[in-house]
C-alpha atoms as a PDB file:
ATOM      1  CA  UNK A   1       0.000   0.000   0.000  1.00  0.00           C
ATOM      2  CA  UNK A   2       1.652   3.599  -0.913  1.00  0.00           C
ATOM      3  CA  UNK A   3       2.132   5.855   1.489  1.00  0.00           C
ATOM      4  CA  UNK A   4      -0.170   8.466   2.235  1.00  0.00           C
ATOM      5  CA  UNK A   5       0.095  12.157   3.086  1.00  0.00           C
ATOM      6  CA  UNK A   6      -2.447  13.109   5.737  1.00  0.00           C
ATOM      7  CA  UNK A   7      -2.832  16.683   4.880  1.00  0.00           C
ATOM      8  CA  UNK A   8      -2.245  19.048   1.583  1.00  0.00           C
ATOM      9  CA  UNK A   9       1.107  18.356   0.329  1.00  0.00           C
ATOM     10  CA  UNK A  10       3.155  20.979   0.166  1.00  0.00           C
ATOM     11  CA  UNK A  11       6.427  21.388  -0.918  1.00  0.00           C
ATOM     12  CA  UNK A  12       7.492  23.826   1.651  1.00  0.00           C
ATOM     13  CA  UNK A  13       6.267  21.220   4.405  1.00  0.00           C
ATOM     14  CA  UNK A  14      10.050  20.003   5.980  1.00  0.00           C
ATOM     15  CA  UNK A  15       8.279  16.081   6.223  1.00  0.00           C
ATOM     16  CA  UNK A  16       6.456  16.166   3.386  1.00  0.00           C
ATOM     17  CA  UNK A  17       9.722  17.334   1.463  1.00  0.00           C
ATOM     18  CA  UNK A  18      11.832  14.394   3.507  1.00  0.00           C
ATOM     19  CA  UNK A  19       8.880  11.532   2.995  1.00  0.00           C
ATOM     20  CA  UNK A  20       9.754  12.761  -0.569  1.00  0.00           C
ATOM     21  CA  UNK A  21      13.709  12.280  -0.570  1.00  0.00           C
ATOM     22  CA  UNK A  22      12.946   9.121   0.935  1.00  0.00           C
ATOM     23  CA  UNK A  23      10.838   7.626  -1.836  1.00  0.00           C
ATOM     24  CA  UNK A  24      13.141   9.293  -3.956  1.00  0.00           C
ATOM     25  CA  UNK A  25      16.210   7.352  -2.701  1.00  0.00           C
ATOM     26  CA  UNK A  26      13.681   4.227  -2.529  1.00  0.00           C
ATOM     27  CA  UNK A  27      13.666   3.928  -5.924  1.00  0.00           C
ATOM     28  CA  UNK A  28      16.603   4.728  -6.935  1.00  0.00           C
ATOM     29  CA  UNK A  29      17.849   1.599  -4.649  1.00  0.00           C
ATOM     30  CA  UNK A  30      15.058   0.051  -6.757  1.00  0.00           C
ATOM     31  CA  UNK A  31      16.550   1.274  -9.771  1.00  0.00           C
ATOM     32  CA  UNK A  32      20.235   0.294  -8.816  1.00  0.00           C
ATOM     33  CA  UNK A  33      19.236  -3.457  -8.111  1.00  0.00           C
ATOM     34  CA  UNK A  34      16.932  -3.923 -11.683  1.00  0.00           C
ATOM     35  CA  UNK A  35      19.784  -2.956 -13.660  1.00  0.00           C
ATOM     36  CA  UNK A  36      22.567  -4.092 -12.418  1.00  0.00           C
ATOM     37  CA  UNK A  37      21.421  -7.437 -11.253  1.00  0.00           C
ATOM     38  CA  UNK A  38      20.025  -7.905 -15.098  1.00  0.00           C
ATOM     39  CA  UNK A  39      23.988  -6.762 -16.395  1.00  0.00           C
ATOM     40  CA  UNK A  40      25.157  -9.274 -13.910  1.00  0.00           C
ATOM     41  CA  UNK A  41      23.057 -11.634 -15.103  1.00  0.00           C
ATOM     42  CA  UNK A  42      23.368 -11.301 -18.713  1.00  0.00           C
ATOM     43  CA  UNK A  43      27.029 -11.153 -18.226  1.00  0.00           C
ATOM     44  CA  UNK A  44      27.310 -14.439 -16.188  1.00  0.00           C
ATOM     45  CA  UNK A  45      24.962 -16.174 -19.017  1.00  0.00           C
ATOM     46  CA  UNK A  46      26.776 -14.921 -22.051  1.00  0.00           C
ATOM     47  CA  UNK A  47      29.973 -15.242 -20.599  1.00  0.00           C
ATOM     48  CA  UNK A  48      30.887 -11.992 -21.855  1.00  0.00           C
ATOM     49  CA  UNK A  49      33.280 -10.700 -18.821  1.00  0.00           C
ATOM     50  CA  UNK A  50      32.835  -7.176 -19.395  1.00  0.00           C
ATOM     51  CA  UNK A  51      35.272  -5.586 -17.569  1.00  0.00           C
ATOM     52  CA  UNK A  52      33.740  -2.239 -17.125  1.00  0.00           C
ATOM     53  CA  UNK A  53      30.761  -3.696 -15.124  1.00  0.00           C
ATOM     54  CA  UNK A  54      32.420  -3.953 -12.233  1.00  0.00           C
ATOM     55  CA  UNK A  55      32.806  -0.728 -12.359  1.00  0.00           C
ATOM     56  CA  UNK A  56      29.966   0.672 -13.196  1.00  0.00           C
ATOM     57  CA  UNK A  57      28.363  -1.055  -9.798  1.00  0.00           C
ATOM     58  CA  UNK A  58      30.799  -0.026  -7.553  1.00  0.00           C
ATOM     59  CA  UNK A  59      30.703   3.744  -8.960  1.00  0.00           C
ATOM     60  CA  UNK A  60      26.798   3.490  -9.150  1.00  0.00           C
ATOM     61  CA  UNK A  61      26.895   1.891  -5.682  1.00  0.00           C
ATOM     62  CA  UNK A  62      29.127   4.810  -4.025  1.00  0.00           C
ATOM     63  CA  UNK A  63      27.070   7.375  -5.481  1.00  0.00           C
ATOM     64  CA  UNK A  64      23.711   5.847  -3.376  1.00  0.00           C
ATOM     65  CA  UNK A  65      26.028   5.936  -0.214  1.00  0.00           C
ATOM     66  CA  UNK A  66      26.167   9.232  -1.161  1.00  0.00           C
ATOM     67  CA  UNK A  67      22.971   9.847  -1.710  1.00  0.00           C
ATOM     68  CA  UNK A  68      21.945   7.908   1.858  1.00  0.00           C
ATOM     69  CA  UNK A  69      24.765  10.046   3.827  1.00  0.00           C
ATOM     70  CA  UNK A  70      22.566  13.248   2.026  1.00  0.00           C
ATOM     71  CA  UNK A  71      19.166  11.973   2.955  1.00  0.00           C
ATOM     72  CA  UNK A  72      20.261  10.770   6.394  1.00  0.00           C
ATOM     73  CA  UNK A  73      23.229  13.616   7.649  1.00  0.00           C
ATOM     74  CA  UNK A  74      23.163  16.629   5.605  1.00  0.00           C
ATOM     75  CA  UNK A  75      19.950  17.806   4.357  1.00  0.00           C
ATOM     76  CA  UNK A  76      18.297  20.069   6.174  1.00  0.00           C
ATOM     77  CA  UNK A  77      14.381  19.429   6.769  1.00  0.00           C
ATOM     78  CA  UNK A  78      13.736  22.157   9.229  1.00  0.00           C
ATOM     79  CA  UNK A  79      13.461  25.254   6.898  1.00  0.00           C
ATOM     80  CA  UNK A  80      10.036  25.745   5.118  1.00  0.00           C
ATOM     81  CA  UNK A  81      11.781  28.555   3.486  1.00  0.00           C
ATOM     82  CA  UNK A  82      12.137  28.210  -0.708  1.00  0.00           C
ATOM     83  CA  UNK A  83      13.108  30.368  -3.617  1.00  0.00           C
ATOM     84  CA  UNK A  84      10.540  29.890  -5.626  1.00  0.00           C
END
């Protein structure tokens, strides 16, 4: 069942605006695991031994640490303050 908002959403609302970094990160995990699961697999069936897919994980994988370390540390949910 998706998650639901129980009031107007509102960008300018600090949880509504972290609820939506959170689904945001969600499927980009999502994302992460589809793909490169299916280039593992491929590559493990066709015996191709790409060399550049190891890679491309571990680069793909440090950049959702990254984006965890944002979601979870850094950004700042308190202001309701935006340009815009």
């Amino acid at each position: 069942m998706p998650p639901r908002w129980p009031r107007e959403p509102d960008r300018k609302d600090p949880e509504y605006r972290r609820l939506e970094d959170i689904i945001n990160f969600a499927f980009h995990v999502a994302l992460f695991a589809a793909i490169n699961s299916g280039l593992w697999f491929v590559d493990i069936i066709k015996d191709a031994h790409w060399s550049w897919r190891l890679w491309f994980t571990g680069a793909w994988f440090g950049i959702l640490i990254l984006h965890f370390i944002y979601i979870k540390a850094i950004a700042d949910y308190s202001s309701a303050e935006t340009n815009g």
